[in-house]
PDB file of N, CA and C in Angstrom:
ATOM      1  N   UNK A   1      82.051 161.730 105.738  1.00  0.00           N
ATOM      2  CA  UNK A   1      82.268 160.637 104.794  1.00  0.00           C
ATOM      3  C   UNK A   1      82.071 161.163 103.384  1.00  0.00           C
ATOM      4  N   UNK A   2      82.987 160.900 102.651  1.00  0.00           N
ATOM      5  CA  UNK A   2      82.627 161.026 101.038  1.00  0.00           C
ATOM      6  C   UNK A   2      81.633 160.384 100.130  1.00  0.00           C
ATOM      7  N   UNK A   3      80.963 161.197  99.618  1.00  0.00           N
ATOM      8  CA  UNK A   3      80.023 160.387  98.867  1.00  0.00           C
ATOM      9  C   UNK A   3      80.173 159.886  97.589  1.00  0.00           C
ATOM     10  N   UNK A   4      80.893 158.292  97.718  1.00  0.00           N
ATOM     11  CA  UNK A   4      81.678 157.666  96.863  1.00  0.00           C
ATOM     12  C   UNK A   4      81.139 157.584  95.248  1.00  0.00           C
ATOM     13  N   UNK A   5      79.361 157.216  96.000  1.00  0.00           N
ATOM     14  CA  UNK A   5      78.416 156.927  94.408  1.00  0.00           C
ATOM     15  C   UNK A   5      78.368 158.298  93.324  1.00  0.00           C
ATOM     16  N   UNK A   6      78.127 159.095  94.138  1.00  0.00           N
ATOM     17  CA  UNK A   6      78.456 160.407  93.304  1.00  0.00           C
ATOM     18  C   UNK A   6      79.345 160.614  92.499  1.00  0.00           C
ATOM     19  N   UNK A   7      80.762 160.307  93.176  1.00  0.00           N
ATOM     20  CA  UNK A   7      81.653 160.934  92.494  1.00  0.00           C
ATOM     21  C   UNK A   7      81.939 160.294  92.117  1.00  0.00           C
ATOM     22  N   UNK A   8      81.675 158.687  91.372  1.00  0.00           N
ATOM     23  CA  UNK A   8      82.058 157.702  90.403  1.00  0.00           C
ATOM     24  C   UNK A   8      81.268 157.124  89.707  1.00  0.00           C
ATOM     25  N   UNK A   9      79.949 158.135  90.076  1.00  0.00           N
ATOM     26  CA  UNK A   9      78.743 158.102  88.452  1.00  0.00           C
ATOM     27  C   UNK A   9      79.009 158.222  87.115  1.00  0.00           C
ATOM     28  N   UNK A  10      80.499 158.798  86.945  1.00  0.00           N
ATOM     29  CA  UNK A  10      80.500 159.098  85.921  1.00  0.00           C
ATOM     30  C   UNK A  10      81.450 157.977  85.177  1.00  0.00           C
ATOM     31  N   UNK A  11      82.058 156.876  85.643  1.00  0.00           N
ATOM     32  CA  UNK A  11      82.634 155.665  85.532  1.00  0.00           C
ATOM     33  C   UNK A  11      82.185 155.524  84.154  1.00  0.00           C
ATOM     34  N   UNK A  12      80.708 155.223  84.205  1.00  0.00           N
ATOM     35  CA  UNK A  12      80.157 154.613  83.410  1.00  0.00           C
ATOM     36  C   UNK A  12      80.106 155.269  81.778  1.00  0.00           C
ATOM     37  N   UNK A  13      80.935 156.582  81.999  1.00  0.00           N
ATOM     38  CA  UNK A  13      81.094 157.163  80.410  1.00  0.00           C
ATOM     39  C   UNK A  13      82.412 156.959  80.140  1.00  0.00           C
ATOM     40  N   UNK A  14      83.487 156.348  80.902  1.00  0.00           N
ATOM     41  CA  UNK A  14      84.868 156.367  80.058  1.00  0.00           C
ATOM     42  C   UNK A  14      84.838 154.778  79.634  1.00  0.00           C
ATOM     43  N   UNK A  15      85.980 155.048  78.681  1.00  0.00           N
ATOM     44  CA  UNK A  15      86.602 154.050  77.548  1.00  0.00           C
ATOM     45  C   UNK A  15      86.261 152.543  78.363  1.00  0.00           C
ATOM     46  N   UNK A  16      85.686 151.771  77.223  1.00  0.00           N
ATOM     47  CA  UNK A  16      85.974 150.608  77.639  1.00  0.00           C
ATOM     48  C   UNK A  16      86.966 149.789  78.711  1.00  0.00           C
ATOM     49  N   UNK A  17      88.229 150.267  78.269  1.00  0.00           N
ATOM     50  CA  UNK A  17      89.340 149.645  78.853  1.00  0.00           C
ATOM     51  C   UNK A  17      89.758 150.521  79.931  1.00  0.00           C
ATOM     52  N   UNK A  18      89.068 151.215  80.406  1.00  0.00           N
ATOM     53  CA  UNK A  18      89.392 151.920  81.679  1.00  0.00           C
ATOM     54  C   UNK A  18      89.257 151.243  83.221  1.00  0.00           C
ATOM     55  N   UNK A  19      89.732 151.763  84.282  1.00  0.00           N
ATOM     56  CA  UNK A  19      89.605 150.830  85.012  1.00  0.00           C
ATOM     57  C   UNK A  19      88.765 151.659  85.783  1.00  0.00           C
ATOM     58  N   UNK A  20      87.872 152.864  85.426  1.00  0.00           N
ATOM     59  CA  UNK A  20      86.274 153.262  86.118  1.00  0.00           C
ATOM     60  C   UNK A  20      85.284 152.244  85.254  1.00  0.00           C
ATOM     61  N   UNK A  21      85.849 151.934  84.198  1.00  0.00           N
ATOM     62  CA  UNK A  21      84.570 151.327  83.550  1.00  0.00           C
ATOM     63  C   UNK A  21      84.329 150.060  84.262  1.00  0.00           C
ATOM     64  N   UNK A  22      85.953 149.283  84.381  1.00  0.00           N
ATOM     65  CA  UNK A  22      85.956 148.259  84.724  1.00  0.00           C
ATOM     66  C   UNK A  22      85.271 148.020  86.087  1.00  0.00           C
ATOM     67  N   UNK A  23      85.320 148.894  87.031  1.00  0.00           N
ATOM     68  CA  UNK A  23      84.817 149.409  88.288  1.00  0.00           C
ATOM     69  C   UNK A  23      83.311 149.140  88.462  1.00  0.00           C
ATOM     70  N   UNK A  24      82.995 150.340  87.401  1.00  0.00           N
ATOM     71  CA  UNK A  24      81.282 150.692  87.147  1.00  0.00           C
ATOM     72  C   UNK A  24      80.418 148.830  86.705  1.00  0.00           C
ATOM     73  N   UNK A  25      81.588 148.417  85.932  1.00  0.00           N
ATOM     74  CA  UNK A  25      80.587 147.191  85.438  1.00  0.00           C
ATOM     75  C   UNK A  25      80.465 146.037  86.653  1.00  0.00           C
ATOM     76  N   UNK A  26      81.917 146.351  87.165  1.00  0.00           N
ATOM     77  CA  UNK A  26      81.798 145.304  88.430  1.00  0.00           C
ATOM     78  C   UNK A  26      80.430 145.554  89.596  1.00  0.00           C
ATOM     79  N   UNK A  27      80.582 147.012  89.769  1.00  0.00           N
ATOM     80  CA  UNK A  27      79.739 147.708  90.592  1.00  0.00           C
ATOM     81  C   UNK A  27      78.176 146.899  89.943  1.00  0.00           C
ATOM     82  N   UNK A  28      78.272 147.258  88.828  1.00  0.00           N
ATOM     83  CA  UNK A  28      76.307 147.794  87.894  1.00  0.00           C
ATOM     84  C   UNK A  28      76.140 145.907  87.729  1.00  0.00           C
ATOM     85  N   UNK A  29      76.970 145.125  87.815  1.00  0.00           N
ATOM     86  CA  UNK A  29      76.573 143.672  87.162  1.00  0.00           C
ATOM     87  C   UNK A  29      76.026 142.977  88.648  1.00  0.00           C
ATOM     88  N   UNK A  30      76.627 143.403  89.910  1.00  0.00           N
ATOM     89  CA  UNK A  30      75.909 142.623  91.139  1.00  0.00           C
ATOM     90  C   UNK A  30      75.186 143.785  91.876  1.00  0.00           C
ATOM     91  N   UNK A  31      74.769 145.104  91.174  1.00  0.00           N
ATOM     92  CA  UNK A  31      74.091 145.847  91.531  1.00  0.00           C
ATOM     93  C   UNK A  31      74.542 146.515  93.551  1.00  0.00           C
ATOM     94  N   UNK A  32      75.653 146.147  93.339  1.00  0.00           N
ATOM     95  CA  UNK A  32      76.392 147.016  94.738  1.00  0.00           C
ATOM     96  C   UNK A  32      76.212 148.602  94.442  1.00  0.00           C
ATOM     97  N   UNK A  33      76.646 149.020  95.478  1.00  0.00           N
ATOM     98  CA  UNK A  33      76.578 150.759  95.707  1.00  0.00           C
ATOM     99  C   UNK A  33      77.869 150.999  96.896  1.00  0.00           C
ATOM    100  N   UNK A  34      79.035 151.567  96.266  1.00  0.00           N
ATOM    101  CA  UNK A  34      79.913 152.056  97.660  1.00  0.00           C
ATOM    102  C   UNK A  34      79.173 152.618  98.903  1.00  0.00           C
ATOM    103  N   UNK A  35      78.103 153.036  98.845  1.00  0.00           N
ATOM    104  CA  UNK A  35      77.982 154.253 100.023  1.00  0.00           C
ATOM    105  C   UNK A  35      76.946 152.756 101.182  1.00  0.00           C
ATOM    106  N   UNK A  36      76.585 151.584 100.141  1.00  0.00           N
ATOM    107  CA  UNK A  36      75.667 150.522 101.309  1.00  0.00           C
ATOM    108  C   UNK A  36      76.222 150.335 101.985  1.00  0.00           C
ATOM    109  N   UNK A  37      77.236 149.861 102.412  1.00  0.00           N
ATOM    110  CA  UNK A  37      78.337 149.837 103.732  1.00  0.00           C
ATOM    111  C   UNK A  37      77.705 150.623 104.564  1.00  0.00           C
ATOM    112  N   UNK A  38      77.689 149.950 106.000  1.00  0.00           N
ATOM    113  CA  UNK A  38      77.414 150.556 107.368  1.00  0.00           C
ATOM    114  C   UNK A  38      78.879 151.398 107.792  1.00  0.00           C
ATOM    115  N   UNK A  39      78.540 151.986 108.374  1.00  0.00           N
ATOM    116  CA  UNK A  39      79.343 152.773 109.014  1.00  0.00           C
ATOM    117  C   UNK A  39      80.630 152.025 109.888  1.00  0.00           C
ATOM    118  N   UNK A  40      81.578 152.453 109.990  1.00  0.00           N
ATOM    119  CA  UNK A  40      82.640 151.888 111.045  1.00  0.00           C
ATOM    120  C   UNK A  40      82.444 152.271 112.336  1.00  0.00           C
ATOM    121  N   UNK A  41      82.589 150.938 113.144  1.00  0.00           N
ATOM    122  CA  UNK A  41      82.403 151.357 115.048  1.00  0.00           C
ATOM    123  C   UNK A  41      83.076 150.461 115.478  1.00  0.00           C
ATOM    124  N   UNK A  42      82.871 150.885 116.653  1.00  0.00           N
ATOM    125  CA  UNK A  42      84.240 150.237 117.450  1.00  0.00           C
ATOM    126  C   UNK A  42      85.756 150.560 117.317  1.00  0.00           C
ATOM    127  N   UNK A  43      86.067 151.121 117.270  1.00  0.00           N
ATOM    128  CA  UNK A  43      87.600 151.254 116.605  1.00  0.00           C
ATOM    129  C   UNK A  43      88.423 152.212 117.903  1.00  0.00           C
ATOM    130  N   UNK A  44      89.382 151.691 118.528  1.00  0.00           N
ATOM    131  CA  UNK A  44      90.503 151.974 119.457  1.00  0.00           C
ATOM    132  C   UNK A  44      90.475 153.595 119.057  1.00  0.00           C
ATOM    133  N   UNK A  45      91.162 154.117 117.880  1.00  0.00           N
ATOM    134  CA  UNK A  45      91.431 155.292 118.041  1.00  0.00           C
ATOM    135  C   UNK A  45      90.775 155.875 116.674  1.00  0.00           C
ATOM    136  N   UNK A  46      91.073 157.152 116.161  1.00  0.00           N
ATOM    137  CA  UNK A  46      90.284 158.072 114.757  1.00  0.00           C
ATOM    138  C   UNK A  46      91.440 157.294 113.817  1.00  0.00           C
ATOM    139  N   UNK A  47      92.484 157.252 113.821  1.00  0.00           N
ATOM    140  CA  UNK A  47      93.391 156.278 113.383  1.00  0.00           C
ATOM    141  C   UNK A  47      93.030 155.181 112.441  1.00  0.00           C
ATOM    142  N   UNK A  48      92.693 154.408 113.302  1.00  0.00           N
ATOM    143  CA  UNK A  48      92.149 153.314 112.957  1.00  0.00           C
ATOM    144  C   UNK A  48      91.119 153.291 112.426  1.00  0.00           C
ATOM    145  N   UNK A  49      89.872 153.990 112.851  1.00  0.00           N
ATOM    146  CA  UNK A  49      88.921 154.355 111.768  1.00  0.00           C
ATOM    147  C   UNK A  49      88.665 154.619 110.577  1.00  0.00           C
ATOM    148  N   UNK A  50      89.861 155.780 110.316  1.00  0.00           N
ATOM    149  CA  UNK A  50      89.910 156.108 109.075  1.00  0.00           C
ATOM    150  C   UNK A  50      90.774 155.127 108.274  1.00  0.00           C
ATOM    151  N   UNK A  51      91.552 154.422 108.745  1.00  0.00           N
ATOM    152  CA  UNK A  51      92.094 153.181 107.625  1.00  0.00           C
ATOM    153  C   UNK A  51      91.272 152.736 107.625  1.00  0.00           C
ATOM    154  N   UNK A  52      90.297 152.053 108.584  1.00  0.00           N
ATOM    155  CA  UNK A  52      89.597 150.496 108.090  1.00  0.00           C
ATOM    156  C   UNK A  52      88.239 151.120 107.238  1.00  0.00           C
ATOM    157  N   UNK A  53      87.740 153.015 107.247  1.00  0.00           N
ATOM    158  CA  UNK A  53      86.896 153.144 105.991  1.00  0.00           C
ATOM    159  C   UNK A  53      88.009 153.855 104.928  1.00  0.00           C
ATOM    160  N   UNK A  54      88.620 153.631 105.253  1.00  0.00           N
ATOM    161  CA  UNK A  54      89.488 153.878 103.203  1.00  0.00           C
ATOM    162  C   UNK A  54      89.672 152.470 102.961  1.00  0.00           C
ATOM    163  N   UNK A  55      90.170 151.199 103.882  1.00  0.00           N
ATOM    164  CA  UNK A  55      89.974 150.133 103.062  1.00  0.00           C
ATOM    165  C   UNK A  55      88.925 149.530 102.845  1.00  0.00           C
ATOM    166  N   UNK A  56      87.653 149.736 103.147  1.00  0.00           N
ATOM    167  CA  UNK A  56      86.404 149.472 103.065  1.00  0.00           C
ATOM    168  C   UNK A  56      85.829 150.483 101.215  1.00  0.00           C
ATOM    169  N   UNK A  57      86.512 151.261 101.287  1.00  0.00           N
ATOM    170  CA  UNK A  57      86.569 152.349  99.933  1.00  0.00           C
ATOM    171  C   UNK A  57      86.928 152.113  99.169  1.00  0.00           C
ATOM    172  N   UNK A  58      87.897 151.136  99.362  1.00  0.00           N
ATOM    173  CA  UNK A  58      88.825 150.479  97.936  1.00  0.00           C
ATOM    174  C   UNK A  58      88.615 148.890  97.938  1.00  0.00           C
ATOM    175  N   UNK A  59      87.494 148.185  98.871  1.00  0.00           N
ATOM    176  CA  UNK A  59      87.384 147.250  98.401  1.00  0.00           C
ATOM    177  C   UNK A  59      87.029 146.588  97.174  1.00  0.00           C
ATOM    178  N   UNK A  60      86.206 146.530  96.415  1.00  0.00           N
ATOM    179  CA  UNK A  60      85.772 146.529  95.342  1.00  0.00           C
ATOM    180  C   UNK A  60      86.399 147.100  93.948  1.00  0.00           C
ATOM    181  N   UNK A  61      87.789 147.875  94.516  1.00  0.00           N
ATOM    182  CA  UNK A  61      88.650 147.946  93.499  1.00  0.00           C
ATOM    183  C   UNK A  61      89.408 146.968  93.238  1.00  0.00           C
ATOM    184  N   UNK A  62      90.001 146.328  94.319  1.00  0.00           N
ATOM    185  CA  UNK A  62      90.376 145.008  93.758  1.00  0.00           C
ATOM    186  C   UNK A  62      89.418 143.530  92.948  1.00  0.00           C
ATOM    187  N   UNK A  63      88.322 143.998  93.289  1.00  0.00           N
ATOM    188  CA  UNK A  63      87.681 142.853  92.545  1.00  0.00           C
ATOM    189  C   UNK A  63      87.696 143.191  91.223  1.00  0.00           C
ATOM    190  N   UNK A  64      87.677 144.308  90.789  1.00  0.00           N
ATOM    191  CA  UNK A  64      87.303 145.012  89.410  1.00  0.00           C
ATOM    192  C   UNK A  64      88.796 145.040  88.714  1.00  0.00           C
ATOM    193  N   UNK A  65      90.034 145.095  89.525  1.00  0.00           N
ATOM    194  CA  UNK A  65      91.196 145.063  88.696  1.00  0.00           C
ATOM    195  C   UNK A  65      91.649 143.862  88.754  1.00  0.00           C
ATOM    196  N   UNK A  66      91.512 142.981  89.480  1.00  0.00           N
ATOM    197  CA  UNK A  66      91.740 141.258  89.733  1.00  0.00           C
ATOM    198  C   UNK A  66      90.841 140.002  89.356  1.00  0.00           C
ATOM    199  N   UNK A  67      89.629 141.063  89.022  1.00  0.00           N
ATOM    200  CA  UNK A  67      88.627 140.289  88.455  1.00  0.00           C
ATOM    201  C   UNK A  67      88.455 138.987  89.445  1.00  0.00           C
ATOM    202  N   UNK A  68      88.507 139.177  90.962  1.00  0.00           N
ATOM    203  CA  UNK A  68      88.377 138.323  92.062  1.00  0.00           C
ATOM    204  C   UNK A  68      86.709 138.042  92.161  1.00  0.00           C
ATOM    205  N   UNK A  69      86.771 136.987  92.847  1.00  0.00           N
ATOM    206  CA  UNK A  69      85.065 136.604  92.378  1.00  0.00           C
ATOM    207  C   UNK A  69      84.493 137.515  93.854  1.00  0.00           C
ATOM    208  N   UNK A  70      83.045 137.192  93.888  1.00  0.00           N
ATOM    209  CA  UNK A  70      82.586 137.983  95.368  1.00  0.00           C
ATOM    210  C   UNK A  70      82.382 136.902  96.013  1.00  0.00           C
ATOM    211  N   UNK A  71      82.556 135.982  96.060  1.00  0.00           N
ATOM    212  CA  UNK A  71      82.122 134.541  96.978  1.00  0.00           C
ATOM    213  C   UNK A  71      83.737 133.881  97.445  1.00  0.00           C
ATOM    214  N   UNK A  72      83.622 132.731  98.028  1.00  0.00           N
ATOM    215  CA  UNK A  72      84.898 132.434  98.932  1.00  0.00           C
ATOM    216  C   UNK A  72      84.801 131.234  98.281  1.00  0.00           C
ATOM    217  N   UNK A  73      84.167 130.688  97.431  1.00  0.00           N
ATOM    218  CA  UNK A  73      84.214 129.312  96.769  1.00  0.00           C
ATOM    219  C   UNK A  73      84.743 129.692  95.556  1.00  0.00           C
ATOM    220  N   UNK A  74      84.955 130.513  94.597  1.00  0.00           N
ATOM    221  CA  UNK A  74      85.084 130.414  93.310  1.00  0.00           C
ATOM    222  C   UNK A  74      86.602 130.625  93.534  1.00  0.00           C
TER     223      UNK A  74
END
């Protein structure tokens, strides 16, 4: 597994209008961490595994470029 927090520590030094910053603030304002995620199990084949943790990897990119809330009410 890649170690996501690492390699997007550095988010937090580009331009305002970037979309690591935008990332980092989404990340740093509800105090998430990519790497808290449990692990993937269960999964039919390696296939499938590895999609459902790359989309588990890029979740939180859409909240940060869609500015989507984290709750199911807003």
């Amino acid at each position: 597994m890649w170690d996501f927090s690492a390699n997007v520590a550095h988010a937090w030094d580009l331009p305002k209008h970037t979309f690591g910053a935008a990332y980092a603030r989404f990340m740093g304002s509800r105090n998430f961490s990519p790497d808290d995620r449990p692990p993937i199990r269960f999964m039919d084949t390696n296939e499938l595994a590895f999609m459902a943790t790359r989309a588990r990897e890029v979740h939180d990119f859409w909240h940060a470029l869609f500015r989507l809330p984290t709750n199911l009410i807003d």
